[in-house]
Protein backbone atom coordinates (compact mmCIF):
# COMPACT_ATOMS: atom_id res chain seq x y z
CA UNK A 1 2.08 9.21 -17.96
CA UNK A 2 4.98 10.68 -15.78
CA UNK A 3 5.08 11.37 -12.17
CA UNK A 4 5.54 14.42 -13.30
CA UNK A 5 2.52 15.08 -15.49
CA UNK A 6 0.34 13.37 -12.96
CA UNK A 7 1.54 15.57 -10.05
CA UNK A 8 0.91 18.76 -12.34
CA UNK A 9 -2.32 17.06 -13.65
CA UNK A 10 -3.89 16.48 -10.04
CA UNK A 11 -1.96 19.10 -8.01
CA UNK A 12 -0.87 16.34 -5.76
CA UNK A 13 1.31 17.31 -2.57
CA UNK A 14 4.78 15.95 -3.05
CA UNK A 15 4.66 13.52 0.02
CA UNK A 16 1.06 12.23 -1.39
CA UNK A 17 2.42 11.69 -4.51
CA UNK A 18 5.23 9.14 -3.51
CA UNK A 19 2.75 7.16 -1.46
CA UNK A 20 0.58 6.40 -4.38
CA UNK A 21 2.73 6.58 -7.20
CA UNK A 22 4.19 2.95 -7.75
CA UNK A 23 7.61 2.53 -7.89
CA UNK A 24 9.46 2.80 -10.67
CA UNK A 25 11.96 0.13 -10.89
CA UNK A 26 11.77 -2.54 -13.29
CA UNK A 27 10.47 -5.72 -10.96
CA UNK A 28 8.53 -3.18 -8.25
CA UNK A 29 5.72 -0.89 -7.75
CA UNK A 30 2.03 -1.88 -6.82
CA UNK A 31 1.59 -5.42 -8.85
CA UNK A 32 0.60 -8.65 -8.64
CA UNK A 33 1.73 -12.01 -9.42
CA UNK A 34 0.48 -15.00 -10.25
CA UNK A 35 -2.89 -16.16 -12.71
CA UNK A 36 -5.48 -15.12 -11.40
CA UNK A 37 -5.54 -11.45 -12.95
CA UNK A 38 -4.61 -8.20 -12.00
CA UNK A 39 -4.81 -7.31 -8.20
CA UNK A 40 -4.47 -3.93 -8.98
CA UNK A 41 -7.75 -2.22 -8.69
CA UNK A 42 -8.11 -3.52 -5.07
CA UNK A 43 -9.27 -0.57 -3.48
CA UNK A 44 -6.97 1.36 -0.96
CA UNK A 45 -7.05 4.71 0.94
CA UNK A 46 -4.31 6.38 2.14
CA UNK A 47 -4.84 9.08 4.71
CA UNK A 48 -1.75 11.77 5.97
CA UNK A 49 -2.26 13.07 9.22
CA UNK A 50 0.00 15.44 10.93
CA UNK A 51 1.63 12.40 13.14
CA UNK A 52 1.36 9.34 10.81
CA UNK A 53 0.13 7.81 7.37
CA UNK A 54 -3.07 5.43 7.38
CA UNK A 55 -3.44 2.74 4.59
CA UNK A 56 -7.08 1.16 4.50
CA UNK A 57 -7.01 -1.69 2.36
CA UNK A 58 -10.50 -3.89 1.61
CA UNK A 59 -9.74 -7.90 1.80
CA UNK A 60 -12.36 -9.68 3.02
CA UNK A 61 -13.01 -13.49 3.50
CA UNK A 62 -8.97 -13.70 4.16
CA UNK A 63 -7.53 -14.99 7.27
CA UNK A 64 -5.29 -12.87 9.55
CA UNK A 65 -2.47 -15.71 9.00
CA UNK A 66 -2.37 -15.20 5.31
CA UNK A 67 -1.74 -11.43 5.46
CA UNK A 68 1.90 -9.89 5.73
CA UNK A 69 3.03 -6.40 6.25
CA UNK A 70 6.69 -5.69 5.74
CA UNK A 71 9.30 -3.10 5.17
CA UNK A 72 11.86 -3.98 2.30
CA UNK A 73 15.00 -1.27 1.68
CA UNK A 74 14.47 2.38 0.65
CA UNK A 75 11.50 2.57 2.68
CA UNK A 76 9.28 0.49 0.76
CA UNK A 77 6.41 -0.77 2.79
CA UNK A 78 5.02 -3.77 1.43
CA UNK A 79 1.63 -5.88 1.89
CA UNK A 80 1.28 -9.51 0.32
CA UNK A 81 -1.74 -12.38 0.76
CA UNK A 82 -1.13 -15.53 -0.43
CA UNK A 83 -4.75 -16.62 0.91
CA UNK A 84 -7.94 -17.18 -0.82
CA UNK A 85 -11.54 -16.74 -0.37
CA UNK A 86 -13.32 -19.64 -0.60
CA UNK A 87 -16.88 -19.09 -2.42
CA UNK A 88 -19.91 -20.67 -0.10
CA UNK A 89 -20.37 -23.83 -2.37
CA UNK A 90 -21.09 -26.29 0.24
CA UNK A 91 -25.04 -25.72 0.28
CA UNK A 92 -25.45 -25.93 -3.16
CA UNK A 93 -28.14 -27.61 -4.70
CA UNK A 94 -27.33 -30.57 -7.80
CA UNK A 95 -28.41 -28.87 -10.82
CA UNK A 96 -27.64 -24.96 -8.86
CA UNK A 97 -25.19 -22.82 -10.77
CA UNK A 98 -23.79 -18.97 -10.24
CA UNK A 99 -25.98 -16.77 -12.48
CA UNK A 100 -23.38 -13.97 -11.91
CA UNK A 101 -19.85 -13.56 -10.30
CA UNK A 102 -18.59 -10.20 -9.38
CA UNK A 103 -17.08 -10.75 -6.14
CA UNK A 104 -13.17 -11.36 -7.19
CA UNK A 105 -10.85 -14.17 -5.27
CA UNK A 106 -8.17 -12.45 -4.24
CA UNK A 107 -4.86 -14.41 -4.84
CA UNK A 108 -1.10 -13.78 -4.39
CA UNK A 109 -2.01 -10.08 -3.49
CA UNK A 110 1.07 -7.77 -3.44
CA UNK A 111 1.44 -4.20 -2.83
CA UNK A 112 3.93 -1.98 -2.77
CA UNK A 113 4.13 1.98 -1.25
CA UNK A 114 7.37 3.70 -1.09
CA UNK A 115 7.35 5.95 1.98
CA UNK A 116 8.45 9.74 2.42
CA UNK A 117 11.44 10.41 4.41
CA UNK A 118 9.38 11.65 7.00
CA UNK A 119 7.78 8.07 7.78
CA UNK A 120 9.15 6.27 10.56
CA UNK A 121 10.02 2.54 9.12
CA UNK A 122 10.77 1.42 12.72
CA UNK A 123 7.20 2.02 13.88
CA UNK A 124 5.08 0.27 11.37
CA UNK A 125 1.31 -1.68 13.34
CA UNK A 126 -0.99 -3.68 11.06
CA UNK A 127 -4.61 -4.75 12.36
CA UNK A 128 -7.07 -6.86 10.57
CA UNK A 129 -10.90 -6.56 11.38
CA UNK A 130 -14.38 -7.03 9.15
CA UNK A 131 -12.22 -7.29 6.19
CA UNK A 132 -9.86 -4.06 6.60
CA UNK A 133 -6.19 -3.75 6.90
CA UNK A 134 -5.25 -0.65 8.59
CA UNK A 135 -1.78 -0.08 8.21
CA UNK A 136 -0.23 2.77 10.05
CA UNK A 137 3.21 4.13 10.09
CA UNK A 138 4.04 6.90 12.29
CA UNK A 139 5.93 9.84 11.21
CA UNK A 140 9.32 11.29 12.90
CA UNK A 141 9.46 14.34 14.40
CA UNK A 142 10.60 17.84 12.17
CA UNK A 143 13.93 18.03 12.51
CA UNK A 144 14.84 21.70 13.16
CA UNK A 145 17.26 23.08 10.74
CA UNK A 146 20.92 23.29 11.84
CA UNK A 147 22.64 26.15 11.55
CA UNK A 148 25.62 26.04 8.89
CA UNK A 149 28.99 27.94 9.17
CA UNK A 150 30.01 29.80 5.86
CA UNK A 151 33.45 29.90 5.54
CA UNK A 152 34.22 33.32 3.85
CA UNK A 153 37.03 33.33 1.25
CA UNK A 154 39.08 36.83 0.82
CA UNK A 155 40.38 37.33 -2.25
């Protein structure tokens, strides 16, 4: 389905819609890598507020050290995790087996958000608590129009 359609579909605000729209070049966009299967329905909010953009992603059981928040070109912010949760095994019981699993491992977690041109790339902080990464970018101040000189031709 098109940016488009989904846009029209959901009514989504233009600046809304490039934060959660992946991108679309070949190689980019929210994905993941590696065997493990698809990272992709890790949950994330995004929040727009009238001085910066939130991201709330849920990661728990990985270490501070094995998260990284970047900014690549055209504005792309970017959050990998190369860290993995490691199941509570060490009590078990001989003869004890998992009777259900539903808790995934996160591995080689990448995402991807290309930012508005409103977003300020230069002031990008990152915390990690309980399990959350908060990412926040700050937005630049409007820029007031400037007027523009018409030249008028005579004919």
């Amino acid at each position: 389905m098109s940016a488009v359609a989904i846009n029209h579909l959901f009514g989504l605000p233009e600046t809304i819609e490039k934060l959660i729209l992946p991108i679309s070049r070949s190689g980019e966009g929210t994905e993941s890598r590696g065997g493990g299967g698809s990272n992709n329905n890790i949950p994330i909010d995004i929040l727009e507020s009238s001085k910066e953009y939130i991201f709330y992603l849920d990661i728990p059981g990985i270490s501070k050290s094995d998260i990284q928040v970047t900014m690549e070109e055209e504005r792309t912010l970017v959050i990998k995790s190369n860290g993995k949760r490691k199941r509570d095994d060490d009590e078990s019981e001989e003869g004890s087996k998992y009777i259900r699993l539903e808790r995934r491992l996160a591995q080689n977690l990448v995402k991807k958000f290309r930012l508005p041109e409103d977003a300020d790339v230069a002031a990008v902080t990152a915390k990690y608590q309980e399990g959350v990464l908060t990412v926040v970018v700050k937005k630049l101040p409007p820029q007031p129009p400037k007027p523009k000189t018409v030249q008028i031709a005579v004919s």
